[in-house]
C-alpha atoms as a PDB file:
ATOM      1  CA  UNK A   1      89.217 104.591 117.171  1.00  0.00           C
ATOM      2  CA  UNK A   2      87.118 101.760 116.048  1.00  0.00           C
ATOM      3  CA  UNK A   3      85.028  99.670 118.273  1.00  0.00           C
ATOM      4  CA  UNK A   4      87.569  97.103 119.129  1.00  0.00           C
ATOM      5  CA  UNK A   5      89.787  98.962 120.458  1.00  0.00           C
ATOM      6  CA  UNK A   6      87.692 100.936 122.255  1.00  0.00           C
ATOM      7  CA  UNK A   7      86.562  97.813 124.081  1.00  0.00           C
ATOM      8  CA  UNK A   8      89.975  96.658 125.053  1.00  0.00           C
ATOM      9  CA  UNK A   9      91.002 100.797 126.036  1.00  0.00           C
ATOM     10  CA  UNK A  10      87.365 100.120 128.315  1.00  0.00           C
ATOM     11  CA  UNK A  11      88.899  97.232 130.145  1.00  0.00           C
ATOM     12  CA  UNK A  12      92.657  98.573 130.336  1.00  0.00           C
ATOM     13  CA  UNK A  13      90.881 101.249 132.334  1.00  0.00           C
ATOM     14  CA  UNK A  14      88.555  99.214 134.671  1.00  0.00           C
ATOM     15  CA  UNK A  15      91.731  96.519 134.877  1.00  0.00           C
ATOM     16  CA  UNK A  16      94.126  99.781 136.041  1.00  0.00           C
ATOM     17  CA  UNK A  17      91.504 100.943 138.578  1.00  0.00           C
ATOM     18  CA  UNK A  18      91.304  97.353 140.118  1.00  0.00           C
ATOM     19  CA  UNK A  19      95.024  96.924 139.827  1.00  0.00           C
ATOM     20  CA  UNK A  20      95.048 100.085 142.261  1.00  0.00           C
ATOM     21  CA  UNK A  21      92.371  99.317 144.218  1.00  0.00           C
ATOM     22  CA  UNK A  22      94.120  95.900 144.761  1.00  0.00           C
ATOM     23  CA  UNK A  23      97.637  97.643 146.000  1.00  0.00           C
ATOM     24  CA  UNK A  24      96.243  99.662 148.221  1.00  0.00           C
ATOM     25  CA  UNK A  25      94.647  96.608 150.150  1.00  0.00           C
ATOM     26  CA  UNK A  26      98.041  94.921 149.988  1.00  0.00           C
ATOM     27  CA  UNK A  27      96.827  91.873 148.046  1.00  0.00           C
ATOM     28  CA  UNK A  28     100.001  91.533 145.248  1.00  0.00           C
ATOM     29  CA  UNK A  29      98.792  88.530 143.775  1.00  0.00           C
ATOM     30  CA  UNK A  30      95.550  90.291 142.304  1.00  0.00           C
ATOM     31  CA  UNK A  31      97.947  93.213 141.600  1.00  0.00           C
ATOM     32  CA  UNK A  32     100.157  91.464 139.284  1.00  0.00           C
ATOM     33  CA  UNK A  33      97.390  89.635 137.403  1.00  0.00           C
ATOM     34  CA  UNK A  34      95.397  92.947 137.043  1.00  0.00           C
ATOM     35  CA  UNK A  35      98.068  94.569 136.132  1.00  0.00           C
ATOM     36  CA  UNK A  36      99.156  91.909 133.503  1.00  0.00           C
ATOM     37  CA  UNK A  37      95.128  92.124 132.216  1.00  0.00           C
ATOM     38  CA  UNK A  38      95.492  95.712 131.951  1.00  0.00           C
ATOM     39  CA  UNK A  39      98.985  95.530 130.056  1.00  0.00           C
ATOM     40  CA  UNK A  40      97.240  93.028 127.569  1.00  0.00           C
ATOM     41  CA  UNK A  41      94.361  94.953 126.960  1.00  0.00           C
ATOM     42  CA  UNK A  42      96.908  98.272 126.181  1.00  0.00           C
ATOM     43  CA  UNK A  43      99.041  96.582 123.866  1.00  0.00           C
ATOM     44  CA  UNK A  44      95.759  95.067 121.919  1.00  0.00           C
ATOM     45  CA  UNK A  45      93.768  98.167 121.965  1.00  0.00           C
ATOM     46  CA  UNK A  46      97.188  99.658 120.529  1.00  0.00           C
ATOM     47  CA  UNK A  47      97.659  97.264 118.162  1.00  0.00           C
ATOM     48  CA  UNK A  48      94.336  97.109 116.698  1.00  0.00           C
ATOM     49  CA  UNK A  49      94.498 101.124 116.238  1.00  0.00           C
ATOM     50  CA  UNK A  50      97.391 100.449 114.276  1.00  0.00           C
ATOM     51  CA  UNK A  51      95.682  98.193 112.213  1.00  0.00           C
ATOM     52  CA  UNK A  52      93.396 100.365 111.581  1.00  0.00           C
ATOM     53  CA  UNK A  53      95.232 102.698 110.654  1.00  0.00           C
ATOM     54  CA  UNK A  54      97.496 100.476 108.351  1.00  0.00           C
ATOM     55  CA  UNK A  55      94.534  99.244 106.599  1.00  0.00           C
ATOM     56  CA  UNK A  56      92.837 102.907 106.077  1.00  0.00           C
ATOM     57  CA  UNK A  57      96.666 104.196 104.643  1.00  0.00           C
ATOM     58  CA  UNK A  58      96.774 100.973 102.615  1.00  0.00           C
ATOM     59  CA  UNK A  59      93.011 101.572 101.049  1.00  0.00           C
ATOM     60  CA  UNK A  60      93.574 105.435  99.911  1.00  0.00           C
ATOM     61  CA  UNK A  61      97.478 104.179  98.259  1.00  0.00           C
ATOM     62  CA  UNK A  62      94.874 101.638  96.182  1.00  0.00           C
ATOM     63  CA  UNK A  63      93.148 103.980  95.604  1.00  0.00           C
ATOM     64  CA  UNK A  64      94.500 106.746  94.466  1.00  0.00           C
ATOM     65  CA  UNK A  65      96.854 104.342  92.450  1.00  0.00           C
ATOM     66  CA  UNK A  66      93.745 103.041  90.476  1.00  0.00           C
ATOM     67  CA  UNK A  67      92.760 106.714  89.796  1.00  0.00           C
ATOM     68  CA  UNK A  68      96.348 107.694  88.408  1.00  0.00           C
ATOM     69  CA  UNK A  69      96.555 104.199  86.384  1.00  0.00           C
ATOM     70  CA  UNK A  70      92.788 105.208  84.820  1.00  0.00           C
ATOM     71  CA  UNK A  71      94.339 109.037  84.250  1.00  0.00           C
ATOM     72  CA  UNK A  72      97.325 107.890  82.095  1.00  0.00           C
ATOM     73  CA  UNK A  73      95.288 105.167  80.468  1.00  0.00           C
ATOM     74  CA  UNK A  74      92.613 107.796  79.288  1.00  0.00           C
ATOM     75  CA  UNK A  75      95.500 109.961  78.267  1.00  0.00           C
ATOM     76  CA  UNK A  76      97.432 107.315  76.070  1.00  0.00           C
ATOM     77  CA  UNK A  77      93.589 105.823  74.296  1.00  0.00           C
ATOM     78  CA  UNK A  78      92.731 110.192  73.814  1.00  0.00           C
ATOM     79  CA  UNK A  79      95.265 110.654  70.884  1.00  0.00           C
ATOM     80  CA  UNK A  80      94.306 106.832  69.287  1.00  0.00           C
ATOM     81  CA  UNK A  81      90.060 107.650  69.159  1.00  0.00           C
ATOM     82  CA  UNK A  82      90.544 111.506  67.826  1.00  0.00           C
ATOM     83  CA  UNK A  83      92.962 110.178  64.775  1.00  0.00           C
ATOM     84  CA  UNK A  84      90.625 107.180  63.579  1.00  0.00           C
ATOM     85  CA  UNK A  85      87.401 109.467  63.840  1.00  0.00           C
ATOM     86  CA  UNK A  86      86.228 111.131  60.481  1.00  0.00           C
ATOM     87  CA  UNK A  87      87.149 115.157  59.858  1.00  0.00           C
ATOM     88  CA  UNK A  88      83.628 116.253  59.363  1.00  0.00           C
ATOM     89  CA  UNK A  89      84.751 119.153  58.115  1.00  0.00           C
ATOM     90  CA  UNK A  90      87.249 118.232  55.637  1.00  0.00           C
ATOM     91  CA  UNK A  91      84.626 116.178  53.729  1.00  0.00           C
ATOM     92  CA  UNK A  92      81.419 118.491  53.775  1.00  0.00           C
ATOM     93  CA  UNK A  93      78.879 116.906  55.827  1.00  0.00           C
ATOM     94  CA  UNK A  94      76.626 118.566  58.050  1.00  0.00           C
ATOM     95  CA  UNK A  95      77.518 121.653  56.827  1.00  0.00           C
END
């Protein structure tokens, strides 16, 4: 979990245990508005773990795709640089 939605988990808590608090006094005009706070802060402390997550699966796809793209394209340039280099030993240098 990152920070934000640890905030908004925070007040879904505090907003549940006032939405209680408020029920069992029998006041169900503070009940439905804490209730509706504590919905709100749920569904965004859900949805900005999902985000989160989205964003963490999207990075390592990237990433991994940049490190397979850089694998073939060291395997296709290999075969190019070994046949334009000089045989050293076919012509008698450093011998």
């Amino acid at each position: 979990m990152n920070r934000l939605s640890r905030a908004f988990a925070l007040i879904a808590v505090f907003a549940a245990g006032y939405a209680i608090l408020m029920l069992i006094n029998g006041q169900p005009t503070d009940f439905e508005i804490s209730a509706g706070v504590y919905a709100a802060a749920l569904l965004g402390a859900t949805l900005f773990e999902y985000v989160v997550r989205l964003s963490r699966k999207t990075l390592a796809h990237e990433r991994a795709a940049v490190w397979e793209r850089r694998d073939r394209e060291a395997s296709t340039v290999g075969p190019y640089l070994t046949s334009c280099a000089p045989d050293w030993s076919t012509t008698g240098r450093y011998q």
